[in-house]
C-alpha atoms as a PDB file:
ATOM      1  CA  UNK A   1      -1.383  21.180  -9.166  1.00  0.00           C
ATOM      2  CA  UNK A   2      -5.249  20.912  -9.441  1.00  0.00           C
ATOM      3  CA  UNK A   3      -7.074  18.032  -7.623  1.00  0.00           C
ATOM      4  CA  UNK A   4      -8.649  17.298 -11.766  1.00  0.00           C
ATOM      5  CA  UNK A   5      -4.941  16.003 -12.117  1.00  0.00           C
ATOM      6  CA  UNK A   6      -4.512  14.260  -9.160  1.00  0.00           C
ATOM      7  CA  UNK A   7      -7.795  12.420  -9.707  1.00  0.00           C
ATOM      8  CA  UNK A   8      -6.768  11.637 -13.494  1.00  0.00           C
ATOM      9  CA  UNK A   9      -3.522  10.203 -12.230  1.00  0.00           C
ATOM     10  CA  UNK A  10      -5.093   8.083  -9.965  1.00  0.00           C
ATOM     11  CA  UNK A  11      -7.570   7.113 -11.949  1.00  0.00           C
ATOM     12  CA  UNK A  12      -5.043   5.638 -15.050  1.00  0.00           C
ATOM     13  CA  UNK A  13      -2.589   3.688 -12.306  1.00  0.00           C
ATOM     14  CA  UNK A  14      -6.015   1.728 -10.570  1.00  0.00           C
ATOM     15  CA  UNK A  15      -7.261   1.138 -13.451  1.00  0.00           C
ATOM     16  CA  UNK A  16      -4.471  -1.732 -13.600  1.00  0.00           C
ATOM     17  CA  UNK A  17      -4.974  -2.924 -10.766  1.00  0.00           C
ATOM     18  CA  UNK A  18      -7.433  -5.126 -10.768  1.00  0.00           C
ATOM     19  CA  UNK A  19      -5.831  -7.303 -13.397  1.00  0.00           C
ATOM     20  CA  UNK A  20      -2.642  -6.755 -11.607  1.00  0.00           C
ATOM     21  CA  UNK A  21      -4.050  -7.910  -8.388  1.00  0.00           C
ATOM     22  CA  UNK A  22      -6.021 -11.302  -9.815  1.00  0.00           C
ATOM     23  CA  UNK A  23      -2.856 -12.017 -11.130  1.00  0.00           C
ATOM     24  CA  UNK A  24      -0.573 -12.290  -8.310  1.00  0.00           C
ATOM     25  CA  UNK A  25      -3.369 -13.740  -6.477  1.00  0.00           C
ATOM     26  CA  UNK A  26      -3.581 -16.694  -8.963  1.00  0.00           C
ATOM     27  CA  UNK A  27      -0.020 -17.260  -7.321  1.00  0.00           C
ATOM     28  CA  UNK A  28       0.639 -16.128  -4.333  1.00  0.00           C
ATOM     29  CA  UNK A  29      -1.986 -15.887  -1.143  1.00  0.00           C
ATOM     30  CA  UNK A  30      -3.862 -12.951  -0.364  1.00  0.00           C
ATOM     31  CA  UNK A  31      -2.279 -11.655   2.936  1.00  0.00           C
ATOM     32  CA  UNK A  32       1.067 -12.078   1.390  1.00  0.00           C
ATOM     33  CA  UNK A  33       0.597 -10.365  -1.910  1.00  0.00           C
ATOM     34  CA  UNK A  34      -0.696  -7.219   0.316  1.00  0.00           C
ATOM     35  CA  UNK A  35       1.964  -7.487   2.723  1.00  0.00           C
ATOM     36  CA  UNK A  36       4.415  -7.411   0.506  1.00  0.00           C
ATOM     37  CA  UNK A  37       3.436  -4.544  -1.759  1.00  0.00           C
ATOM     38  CA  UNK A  38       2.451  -2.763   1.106  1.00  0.00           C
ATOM     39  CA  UNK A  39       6.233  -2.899   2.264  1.00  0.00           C
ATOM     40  CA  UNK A  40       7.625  -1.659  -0.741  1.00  0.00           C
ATOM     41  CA  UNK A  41       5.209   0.949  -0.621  1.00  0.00           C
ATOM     42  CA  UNK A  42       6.246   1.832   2.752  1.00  0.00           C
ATOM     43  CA  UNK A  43      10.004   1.776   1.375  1.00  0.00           C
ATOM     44  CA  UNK A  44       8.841   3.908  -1.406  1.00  0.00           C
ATOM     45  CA  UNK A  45       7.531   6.818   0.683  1.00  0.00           C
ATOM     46  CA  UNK A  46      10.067   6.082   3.382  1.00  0.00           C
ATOM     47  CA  UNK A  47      13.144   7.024   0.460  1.00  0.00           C
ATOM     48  CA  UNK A  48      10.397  10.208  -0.615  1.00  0.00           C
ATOM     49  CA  UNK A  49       9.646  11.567   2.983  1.00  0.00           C
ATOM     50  CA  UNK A  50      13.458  11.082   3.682  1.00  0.00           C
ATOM     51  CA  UNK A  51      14.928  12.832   0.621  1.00  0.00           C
ATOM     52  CA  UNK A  52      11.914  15.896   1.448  1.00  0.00           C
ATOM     53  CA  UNK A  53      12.828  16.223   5.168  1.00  0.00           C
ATOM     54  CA  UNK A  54       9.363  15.469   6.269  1.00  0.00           C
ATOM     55  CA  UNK A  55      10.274  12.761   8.470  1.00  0.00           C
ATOM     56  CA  UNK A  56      11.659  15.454  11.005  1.00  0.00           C
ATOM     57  CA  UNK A  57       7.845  16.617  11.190  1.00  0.00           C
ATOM     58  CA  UNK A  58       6.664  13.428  12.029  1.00  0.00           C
ATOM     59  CA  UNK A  59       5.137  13.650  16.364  1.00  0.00           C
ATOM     60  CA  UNK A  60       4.023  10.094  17.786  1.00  0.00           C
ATOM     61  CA  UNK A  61       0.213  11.924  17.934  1.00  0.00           C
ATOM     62  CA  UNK A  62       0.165  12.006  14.199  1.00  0.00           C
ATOM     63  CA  UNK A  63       1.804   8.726  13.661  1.00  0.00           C
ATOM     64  CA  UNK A  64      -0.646   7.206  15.948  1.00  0.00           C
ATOM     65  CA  UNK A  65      -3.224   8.664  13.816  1.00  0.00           C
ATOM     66  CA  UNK A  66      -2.211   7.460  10.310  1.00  0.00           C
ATOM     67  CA  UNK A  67      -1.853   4.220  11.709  1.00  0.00           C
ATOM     68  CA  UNK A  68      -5.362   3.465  13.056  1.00  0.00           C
ATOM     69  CA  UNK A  69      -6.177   5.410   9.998  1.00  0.00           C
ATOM     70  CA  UNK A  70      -4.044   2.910   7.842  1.00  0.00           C
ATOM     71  CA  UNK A  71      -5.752  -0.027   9.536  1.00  0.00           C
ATOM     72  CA  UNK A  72      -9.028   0.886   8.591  1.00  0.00           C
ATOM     73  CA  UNK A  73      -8.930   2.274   5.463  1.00  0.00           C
ATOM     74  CA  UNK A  74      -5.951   0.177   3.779  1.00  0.00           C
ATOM     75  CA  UNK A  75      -5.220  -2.881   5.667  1.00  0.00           C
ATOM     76  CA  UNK A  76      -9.364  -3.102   6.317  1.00  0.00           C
ATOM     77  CA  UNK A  77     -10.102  -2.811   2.561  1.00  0.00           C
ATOM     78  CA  UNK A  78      -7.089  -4.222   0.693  1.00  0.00           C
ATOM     79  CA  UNK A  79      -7.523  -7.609   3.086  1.00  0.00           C
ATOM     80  CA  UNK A  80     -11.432  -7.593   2.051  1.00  0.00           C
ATOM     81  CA  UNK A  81     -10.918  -6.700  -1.617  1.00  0.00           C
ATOM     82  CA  UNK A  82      -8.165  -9.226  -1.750  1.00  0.00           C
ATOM     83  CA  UNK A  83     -10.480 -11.806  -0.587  1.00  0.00           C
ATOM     84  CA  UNK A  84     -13.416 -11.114  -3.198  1.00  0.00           C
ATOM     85  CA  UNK A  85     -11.201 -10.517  -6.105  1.00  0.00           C
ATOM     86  CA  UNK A  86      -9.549 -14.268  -5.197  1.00  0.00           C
ATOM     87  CA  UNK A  87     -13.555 -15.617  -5.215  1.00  0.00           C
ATOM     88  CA  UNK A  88     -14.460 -13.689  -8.405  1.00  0.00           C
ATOM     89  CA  UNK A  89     -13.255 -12.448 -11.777  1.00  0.00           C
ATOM     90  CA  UNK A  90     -11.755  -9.055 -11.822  1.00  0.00           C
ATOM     91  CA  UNK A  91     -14.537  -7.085 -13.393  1.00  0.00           C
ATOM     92  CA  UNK A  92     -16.873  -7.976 -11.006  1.00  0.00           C
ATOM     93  CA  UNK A  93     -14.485  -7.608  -8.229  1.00  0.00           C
ATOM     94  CA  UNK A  94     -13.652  -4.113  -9.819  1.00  0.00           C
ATOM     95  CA  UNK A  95     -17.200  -2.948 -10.284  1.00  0.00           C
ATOM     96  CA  UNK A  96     -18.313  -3.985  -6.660  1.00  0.00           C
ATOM     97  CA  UNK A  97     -15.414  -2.563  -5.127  1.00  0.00           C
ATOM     98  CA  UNK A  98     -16.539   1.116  -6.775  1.00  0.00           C
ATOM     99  CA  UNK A  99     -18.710   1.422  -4.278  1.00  0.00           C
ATOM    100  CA  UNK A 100     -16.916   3.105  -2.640  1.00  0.00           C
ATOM    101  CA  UNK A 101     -17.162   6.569  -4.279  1.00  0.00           C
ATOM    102  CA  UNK A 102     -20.345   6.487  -3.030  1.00  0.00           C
ATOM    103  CA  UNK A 103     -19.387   5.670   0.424  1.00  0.00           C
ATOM    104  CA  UNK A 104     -17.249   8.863  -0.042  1.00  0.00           C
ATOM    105  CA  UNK A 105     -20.393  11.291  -0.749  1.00  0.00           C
ATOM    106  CA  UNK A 106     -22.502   9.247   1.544  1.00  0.00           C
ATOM    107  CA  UNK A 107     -20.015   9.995   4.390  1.00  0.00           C
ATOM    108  CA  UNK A 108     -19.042  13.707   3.669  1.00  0.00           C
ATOM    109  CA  UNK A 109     -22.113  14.627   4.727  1.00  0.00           C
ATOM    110  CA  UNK A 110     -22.359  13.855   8.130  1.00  0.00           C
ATOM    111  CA  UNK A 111     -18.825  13.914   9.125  1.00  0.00           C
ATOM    112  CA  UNK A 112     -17.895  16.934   7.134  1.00  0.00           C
ATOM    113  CA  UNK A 113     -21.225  18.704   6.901  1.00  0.00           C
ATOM    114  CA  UNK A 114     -21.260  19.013   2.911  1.00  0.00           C
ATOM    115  CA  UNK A 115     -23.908  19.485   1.128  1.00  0.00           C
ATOM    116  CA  UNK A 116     -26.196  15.824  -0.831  1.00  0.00           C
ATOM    117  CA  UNK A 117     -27.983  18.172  -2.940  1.00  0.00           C
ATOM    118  CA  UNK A 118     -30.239  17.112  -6.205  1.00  0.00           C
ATOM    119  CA  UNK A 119     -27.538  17.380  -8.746  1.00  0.00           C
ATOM    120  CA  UNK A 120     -25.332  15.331  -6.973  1.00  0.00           C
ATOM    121  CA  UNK A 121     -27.915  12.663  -6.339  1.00  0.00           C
ATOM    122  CA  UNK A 122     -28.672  12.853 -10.114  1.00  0.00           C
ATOM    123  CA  UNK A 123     -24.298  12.232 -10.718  1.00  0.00           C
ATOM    124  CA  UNK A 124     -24.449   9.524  -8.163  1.00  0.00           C
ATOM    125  CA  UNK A 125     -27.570   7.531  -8.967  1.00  0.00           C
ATOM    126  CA  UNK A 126     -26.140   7.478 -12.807  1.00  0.00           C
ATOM    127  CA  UNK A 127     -22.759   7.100 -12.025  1.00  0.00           C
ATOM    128  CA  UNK A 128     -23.456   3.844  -9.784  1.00  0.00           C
ATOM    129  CA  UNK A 129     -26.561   2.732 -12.241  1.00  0.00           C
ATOM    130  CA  UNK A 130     -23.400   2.304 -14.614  1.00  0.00           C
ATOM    131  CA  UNK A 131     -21.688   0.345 -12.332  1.00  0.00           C
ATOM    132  CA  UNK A 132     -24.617  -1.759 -11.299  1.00  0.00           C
ATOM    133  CA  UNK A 133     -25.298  -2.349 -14.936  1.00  0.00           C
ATOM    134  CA  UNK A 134     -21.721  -3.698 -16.037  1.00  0.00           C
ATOM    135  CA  UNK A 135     -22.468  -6.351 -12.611  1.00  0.00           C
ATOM    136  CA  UNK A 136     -25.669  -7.418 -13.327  1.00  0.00           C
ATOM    137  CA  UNK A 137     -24.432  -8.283 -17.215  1.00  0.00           C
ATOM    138  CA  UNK A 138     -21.813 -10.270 -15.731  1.00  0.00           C
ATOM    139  CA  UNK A 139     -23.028 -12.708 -13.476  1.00  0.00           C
ATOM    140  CA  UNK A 140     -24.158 -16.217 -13.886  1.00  0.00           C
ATOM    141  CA  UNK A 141     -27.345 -17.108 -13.279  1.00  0.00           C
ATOM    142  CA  UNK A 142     -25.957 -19.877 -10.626  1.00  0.00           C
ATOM    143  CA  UNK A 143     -23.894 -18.097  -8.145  1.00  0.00           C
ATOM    144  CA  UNK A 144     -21.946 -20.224  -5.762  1.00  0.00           C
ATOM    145  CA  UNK A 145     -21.716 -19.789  -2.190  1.00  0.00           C
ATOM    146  CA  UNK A 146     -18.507 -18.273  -2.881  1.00  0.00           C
ATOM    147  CA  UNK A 147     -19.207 -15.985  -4.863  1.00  0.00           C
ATOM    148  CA  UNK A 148     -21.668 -14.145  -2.811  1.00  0.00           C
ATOM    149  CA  UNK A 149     -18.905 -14.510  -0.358  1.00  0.00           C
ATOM    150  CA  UNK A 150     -16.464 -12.738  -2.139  1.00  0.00           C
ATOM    151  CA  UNK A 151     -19.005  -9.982  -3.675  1.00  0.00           C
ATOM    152  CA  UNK A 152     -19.810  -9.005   0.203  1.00  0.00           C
ATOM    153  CA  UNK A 153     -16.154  -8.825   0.973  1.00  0.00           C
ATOM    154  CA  UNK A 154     -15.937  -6.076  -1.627  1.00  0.00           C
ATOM    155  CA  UNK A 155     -18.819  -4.482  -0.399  1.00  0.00           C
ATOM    156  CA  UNK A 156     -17.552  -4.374   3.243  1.00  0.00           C
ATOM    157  CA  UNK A 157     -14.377  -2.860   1.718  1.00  0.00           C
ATOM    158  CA  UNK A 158     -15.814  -0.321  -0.280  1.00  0.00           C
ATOM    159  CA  UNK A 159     -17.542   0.933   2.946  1.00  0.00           C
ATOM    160  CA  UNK A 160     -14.073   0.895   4.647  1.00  0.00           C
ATOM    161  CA  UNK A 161     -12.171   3.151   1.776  1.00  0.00           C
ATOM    162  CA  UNK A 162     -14.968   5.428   1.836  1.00  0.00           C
ATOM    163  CA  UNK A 163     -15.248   5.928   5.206  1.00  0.00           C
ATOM    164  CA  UNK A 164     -11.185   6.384   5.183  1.00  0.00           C
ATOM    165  CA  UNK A 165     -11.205   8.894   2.400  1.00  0.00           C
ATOM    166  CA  UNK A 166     -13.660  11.315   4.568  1.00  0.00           C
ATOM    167  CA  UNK A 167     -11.845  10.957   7.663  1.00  0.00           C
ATOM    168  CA  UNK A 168      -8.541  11.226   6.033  1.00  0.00           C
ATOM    169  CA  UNK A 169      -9.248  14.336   4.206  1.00  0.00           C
ATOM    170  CA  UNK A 170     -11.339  15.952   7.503  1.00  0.00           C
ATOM    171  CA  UNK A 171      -8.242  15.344   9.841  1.00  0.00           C
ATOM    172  CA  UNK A 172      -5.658  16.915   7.165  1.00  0.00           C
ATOM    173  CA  UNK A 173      -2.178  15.164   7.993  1.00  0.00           C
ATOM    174  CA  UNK A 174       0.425  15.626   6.016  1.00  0.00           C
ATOM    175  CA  UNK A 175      -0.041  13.477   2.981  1.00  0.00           C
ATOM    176  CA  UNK A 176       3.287  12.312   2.047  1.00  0.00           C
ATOM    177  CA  UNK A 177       4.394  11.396   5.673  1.00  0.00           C
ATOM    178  CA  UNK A 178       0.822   9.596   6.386  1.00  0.00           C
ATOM    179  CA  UNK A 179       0.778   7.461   3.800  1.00  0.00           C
ATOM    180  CA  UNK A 180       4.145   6.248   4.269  1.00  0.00           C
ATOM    181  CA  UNK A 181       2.373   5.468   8.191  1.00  0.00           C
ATOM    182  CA  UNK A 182      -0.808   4.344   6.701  1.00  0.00           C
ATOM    183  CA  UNK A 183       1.419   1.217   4.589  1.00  0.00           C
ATOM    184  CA  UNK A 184       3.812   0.821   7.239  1.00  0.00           C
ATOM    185  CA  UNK A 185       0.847  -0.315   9.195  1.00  0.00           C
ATOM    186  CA  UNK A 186      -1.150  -2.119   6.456  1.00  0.00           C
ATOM    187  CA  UNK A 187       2.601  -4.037   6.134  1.00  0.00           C
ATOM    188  CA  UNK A 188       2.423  -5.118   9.647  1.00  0.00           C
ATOM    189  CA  UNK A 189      -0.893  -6.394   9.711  1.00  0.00           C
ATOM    190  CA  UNK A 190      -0.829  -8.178   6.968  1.00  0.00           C
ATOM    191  CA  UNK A 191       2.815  -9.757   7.642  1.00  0.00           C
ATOM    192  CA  UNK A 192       1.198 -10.607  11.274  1.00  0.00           C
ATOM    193  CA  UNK A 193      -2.101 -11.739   9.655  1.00  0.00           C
ATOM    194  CA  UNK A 194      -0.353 -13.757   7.345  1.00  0.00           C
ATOM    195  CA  UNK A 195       1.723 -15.591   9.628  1.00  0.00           C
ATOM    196  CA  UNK A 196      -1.469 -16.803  10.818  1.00  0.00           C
ATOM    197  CA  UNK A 197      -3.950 -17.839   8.448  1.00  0.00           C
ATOM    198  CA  UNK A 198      -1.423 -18.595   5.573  1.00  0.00           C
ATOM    199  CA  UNK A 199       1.267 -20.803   3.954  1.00  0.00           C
ATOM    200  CA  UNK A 200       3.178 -18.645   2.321  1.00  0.00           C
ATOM    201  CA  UNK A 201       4.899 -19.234  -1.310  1.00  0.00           C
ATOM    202  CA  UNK A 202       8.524 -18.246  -2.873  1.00  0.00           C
ATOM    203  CA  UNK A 203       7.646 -15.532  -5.176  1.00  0.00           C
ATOM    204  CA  UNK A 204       9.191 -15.804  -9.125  1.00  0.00           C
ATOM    205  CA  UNK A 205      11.531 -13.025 -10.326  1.00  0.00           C
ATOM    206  CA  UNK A 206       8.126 -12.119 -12.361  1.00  0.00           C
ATOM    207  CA  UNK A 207       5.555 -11.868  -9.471  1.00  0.00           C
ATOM    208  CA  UNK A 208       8.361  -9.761  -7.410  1.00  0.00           C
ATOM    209  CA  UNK A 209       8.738  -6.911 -10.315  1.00  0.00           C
ATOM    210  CA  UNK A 210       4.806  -7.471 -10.126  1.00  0.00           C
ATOM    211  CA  UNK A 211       4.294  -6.805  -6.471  1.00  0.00           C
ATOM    212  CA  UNK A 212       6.861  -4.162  -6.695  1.00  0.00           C
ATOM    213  CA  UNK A 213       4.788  -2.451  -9.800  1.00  0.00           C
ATOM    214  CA  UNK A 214       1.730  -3.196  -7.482  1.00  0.00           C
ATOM    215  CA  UNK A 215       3.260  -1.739  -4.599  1.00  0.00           C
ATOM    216  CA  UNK A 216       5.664   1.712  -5.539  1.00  0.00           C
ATOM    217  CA  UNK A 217       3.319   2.522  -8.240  1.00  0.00           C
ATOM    218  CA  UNK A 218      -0.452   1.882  -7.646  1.00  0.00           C
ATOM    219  CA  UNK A 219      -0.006   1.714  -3.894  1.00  0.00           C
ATOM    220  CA  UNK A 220       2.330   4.198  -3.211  1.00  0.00           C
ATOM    221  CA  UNK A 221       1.861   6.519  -5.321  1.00  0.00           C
ATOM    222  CA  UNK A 222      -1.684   6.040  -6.743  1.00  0.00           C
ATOM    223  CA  UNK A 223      -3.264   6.266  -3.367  1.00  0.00           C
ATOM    224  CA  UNK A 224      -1.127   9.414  -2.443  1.00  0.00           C
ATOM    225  CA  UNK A 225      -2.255  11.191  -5.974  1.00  0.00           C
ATOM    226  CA  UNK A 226      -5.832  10.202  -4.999  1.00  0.00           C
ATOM    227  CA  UNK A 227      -5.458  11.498  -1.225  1.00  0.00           C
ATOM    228  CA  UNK A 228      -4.089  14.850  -2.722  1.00  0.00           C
ATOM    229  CA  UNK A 229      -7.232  14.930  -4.681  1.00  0.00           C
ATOM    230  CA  UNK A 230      -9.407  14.983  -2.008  1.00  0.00           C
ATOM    231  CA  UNK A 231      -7.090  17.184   0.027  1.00  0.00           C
ATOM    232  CA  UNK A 232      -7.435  20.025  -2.861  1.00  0.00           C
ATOM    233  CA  UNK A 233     -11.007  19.966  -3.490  1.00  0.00           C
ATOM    234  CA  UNK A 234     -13.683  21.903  -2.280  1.00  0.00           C
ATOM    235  CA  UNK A 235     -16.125  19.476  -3.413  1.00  0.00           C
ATOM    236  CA  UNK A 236     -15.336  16.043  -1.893  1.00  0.00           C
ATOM    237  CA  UNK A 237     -18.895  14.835  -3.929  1.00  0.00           C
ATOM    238  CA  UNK A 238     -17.635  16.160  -7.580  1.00  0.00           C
ATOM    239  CA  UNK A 239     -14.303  14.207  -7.407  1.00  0.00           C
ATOM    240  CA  UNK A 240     -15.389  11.024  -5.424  1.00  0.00           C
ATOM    241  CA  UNK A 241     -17.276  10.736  -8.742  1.00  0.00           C
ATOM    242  CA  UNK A 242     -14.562  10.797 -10.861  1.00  0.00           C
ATOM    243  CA  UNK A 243     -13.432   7.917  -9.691  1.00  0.00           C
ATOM    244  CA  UNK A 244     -16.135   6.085 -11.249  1.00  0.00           C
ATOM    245  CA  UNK A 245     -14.093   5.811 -14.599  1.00  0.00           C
ATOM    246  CA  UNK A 246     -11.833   3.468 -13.206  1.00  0.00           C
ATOM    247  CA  UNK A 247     -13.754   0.852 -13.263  1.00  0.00           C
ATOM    248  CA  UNK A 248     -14.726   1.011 -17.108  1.00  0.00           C
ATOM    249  CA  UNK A 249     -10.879   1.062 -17.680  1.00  0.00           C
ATOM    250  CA  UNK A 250      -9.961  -1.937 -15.524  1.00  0.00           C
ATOM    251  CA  UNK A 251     -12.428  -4.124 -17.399  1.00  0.00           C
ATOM    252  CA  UNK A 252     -11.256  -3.135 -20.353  1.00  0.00           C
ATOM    253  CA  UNK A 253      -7.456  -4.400 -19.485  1.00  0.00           C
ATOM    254  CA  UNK A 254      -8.676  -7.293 -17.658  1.00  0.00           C
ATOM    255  CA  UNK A 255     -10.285  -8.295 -20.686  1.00  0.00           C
ATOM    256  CA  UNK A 256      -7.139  -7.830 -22.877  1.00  0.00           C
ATOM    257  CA  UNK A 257      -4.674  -9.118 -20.031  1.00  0.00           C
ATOM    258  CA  UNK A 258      -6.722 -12.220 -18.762  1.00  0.00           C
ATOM    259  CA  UNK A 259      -9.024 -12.972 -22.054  1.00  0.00           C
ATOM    260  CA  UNK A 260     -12.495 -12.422 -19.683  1.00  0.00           C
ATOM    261  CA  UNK A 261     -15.223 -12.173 -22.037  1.00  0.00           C
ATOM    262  CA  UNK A 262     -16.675  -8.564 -22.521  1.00  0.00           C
ATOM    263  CA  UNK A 263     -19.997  -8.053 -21.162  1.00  0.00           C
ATOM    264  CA  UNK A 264     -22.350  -6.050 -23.425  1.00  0.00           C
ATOM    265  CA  UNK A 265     -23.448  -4.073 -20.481  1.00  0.00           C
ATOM    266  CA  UNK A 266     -20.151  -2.254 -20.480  1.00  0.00           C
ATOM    267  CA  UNK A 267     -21.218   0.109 -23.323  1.00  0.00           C
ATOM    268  CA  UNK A 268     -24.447   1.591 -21.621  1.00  0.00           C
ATOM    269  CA  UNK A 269     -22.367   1.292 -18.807  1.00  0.00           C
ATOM    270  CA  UNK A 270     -19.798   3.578 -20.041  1.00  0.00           C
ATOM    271  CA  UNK A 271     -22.935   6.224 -21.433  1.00  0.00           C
ATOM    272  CA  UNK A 272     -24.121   6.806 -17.687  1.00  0.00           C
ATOM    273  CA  UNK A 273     -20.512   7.011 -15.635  1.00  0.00           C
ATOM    274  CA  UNK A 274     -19.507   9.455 -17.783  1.00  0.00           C
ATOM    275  CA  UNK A 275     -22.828  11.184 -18.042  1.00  0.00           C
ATOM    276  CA  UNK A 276     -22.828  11.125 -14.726  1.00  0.00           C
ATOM    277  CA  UNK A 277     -19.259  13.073 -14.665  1.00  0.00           C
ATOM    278  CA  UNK A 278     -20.195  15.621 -16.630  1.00  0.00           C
ATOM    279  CA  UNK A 279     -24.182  16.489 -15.037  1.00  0.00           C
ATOM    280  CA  UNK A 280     -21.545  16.863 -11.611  1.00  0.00           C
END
């Protein structure tokens, strides 16, 4: 299959997320709503890379290296993300976070020697205007300490996906088998992390199906569509962007699921994402 359909996969299961996310983390705290979606991810891909035979492939080099791999680009940014979208609503958590397409292009080029030409700049600089846009019409003209808090947080992890993403697709594991490493580790540290810093809470029979939605479908296999993506294309720059129409679609159900007020910004917003698409 093409990386187009791996991208548009990926790009209709996050686009739930956000909404998702906010609101298991109205309930439950942040390390253990990650650590436990990241285990039934784990789980997930554990049954997959079982029934495939790929666990037989698995050496400790290349478990080593989906693990400090999973720790930066998964535990890293879910742990951050987590912590902004707690501090702010979803849509701005959502647009902040997607960022981190253009921490992709940003890092392809040193690390794997592509190409920032004119038209991409042009994609990028549109694409992210749009994203910029839908912010700036949603924030108060007050922001609280917070806030500003929680909108670094998903800076810092947009920085740490990104940088994943590149290094991920330059060292070419197996996909499958590293990403059931990468939430096996992200599992750990948050369980560890967790045990720390948090009190943790009984989930309901509702938040359970929800962390097991979060985890098997948008974890699991969301970020495995999204890795094969990048693993298929021959322009890390032209799909990165792509990406950039999640975040219209999560504000859209986060306005539906959790009643936040549109922002008229998302309209304009919408005209340069996808204009933005199409010029790359």
């Amino acid at each position: 299959m093409s990386s187009n359909f791996y991208a548009a996969v990926t790009v209709i299961l996050w686009g739930a997320m956000p909404a998702l996310a906010k609101d298991l983390l109205n309930a439950l705290p942040s390390f253990e709503t990650l650590a436990l979606s990241s285990l039934f991810a784990f789980l997930f891909l554990f049954a997959v890379n079982w029934r495939t035979g790929s666990l037989k492939k698995l050496s400790a080099e290349k478990i080593f290296t989906a693990a400090w791999l999973g720790f930066l680009g998964l535990f890293l940014y879910s742990a951050f993300f987590y912590y902004g979208l707690a501090r702010m609503t979803s849509q701005e958590a959502c647009v902040l976070n997607y960022l981190w397409p253009l921490m992709i292009i940003l890092f392809s080029c040193p690390i794997l020697g592509e190409k920032l030409t004119r038209r991409k700049l042009l994609a990028v600089g549109m694409s992210f205007a749009g994203v910029v846009l839908v912010m700036l019409g949603g924030i108060e003209e007050n922001i609280s300490a917070e806030k500003i808090f929680g909108a670094l947080s998903c800076i810092i992890a947009a920085a740490c996906y990104g940088l994943f993403s590149v290094l991920n697709k330059k060292i070419r594991l197996d996909q499958k088998s590293a990403m059931m490493t990468i939430w096996g580790t992200t599992a750990a540290c948050a369980f560890v992390s967790g045990y720390f810093f948090e009190q943790w809470l009984l989930p309901s029979v509702g938040q359970i199906f929800g962390l097991l939605w979060l985890g098997v479908v948008i974890n699991a296999t969301a970020y495995l569509t999204w890795a094969l993506a990048l693993e298929k294309t021959s322009d890390t720059a032209r799909t990165a962007n792509l990406a950039y129409l999640v975040p219209i679609l999560a504000i859209f159900i986060s306005t539906f699921a959790f009643g936040e007020e549109l922002s008229l910004a998302v309209i304009p917003a919408l005209i340069l994402i996808l204009g933005g698409i199409l010029i790359n």
